[in-house]
C-alpha atoms as a PDB file:
ATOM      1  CA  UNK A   1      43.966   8.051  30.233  1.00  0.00           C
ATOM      2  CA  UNK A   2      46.437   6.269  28.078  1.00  0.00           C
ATOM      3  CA  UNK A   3      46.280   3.489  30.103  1.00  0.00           C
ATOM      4  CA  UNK A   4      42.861   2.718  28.968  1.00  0.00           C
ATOM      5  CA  UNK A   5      44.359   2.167  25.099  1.00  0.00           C
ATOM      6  CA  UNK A   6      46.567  -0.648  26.671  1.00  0.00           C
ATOM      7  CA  UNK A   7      45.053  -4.169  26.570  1.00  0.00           C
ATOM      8  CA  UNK A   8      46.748  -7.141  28.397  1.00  0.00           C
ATOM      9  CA  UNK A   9      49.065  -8.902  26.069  1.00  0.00           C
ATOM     10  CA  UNK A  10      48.214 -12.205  24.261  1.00  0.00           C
ATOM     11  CA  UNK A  11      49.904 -15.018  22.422  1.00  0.00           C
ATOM     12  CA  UNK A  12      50.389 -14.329  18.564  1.00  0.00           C
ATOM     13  CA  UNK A  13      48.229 -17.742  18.013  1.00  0.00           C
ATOM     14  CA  UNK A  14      45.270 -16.494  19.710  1.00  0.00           C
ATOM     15  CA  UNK A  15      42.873 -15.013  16.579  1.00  0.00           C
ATOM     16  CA  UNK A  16      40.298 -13.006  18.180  1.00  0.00           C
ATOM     17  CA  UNK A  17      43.018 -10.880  20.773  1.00  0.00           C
ATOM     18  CA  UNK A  18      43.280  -7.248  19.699  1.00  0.00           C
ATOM     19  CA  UNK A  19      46.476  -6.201  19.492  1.00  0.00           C
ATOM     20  CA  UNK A  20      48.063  -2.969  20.557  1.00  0.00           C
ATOM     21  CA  UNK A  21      49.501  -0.321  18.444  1.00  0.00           C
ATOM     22  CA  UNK A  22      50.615   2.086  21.683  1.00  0.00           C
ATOM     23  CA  UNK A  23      53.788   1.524  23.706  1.00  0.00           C
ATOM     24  CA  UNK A  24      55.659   3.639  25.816  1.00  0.00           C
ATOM     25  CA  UNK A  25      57.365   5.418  23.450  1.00  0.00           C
ATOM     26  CA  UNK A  26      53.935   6.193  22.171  1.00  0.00           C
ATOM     27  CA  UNK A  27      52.848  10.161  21.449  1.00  0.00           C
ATOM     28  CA  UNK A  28      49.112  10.889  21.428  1.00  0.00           C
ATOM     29  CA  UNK A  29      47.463  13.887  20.563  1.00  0.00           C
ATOM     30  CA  UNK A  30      44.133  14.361  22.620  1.00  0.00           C
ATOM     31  CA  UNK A  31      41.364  16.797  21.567  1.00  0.00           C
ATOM     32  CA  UNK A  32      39.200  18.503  23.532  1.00  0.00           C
ATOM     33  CA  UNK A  33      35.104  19.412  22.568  1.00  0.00           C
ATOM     34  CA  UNK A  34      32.614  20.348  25.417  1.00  0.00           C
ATOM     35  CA  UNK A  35      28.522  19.763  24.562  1.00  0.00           C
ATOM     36  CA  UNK A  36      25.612  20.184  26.220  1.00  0.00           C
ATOM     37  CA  UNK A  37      24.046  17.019  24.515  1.00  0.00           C
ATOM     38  CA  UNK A  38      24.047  13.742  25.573  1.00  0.00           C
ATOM     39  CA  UNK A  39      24.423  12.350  22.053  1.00  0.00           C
ATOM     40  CA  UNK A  40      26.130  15.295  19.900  1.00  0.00           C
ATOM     41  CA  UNK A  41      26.875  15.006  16.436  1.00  0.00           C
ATOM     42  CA  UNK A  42      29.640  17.025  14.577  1.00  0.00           C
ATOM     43  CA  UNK A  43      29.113  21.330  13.612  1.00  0.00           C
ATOM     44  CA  UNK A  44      27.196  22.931  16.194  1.00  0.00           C
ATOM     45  CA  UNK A  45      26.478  20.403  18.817  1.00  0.00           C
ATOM     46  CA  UNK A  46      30.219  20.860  19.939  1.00  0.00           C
ATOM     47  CA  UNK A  47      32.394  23.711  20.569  1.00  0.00           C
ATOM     48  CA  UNK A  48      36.429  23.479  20.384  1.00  0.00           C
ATOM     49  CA  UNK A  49      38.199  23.110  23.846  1.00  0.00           C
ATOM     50  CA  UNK A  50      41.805  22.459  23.339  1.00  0.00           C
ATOM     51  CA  UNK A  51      44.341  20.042  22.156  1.00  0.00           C
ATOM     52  CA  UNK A  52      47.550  18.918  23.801  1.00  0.00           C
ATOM     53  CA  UNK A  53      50.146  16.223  22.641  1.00  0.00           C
ATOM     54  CA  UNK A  54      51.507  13.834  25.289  1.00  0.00           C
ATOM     55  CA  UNK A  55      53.574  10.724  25.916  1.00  0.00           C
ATOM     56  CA  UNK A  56      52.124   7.810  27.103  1.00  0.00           C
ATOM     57  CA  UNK A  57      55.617   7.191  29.461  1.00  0.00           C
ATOM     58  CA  UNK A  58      54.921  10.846  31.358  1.00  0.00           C
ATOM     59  CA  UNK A  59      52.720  11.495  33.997  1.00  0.00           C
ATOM     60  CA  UNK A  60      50.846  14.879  32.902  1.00  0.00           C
ATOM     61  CA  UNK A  61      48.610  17.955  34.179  1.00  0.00           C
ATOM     62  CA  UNK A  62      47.277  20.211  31.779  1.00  0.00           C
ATOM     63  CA  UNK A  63      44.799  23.080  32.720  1.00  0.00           C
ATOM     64  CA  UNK A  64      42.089  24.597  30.000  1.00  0.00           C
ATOM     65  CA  UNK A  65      39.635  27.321  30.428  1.00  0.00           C
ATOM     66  CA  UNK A  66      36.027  26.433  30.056  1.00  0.00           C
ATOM     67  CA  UNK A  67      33.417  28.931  28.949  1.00  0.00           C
ATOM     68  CA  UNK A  68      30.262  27.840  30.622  1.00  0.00           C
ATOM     69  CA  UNK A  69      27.046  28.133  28.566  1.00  0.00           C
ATOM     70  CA  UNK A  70      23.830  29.775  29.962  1.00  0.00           C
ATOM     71  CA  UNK A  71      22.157  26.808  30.199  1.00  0.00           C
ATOM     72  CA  UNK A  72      24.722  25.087  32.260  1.00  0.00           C
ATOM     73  CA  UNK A  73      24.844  27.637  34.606  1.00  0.00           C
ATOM     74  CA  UNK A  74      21.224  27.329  34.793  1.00  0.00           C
ATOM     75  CA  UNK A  75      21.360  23.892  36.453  1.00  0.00           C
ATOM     76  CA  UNK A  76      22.569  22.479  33.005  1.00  0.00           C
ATOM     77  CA  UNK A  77      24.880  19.439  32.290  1.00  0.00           C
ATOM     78  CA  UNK A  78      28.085  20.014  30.290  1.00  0.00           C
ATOM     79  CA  UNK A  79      29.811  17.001  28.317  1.00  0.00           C
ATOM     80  CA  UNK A  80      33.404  16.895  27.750  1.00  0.00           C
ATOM     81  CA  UNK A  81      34.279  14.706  24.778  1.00  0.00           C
ATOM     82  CA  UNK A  82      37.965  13.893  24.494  1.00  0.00           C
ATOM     83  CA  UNK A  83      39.777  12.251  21.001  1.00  0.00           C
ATOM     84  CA  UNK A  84      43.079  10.439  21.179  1.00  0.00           C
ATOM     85  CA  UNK A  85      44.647   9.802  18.140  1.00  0.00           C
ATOM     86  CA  UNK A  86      48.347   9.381  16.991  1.00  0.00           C
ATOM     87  CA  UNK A  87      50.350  12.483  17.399  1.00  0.00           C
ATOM     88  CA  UNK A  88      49.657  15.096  15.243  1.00  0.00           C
ATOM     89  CA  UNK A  89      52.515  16.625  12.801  1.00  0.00           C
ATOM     90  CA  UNK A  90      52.953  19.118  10.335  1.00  0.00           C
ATOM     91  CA  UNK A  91      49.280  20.701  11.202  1.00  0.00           C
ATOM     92  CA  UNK A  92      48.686  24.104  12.293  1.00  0.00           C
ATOM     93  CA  UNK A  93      46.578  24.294  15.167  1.00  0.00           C
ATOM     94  CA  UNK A  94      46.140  28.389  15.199  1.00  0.00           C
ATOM     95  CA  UNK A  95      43.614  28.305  12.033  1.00  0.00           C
ATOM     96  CA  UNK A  96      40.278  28.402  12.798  1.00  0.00           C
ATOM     97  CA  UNK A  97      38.598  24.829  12.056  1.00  0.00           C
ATOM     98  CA  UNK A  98      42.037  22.938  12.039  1.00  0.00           C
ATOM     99  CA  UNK A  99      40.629  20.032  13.175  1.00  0.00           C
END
């Protein structure tokens, strides 16, 4: 996935190239939400998955439980929305509403 947050390198003259803040070295903290909208918005539209830190160097495979709503089980669609941001430090991710 971290591979997406890597654009091609360009030259320092070139003004409208975006430039990369990740490298290898790079640690990313992903967080998890599931939905059963298409277009949620924050509070009750998405439920808490899990969170997980990686490096963008490793190769990784994590495994979560999912709790399947009633509706999805009824033919339903489930959403998985996914946030990568720089590592997270110094938080405590066992409190309720951490994030």
């Amino acid at each position: 996935i971290a591979k997406l947050y890597i654009p091609p390198s360009c030259p320092a003259s070139e003004k409208q190239c975006i430039s990369n803040w990740l490298s290898e070295s790079s640690e990313l903290t992903f967080i998890l939400f599931t939905t059963t909208k298409p277009r949620p918005s924050l509070g009750k539209d998405v439920k808490y998955l899990d969170s997980f830190d990686v490096k963008v160097s490793d190769s990784s495979s994590l495994s979560t439980k999912v709790k399947l709503p009633k509706s999805v089980i009824n033919n339903g669609t489930l959403y998985f929305c996914v946030f990568a941001l720089p590592k997270l430090k110094n938080i405590d991710r066992s409190k309720d509403n951490w994030w």
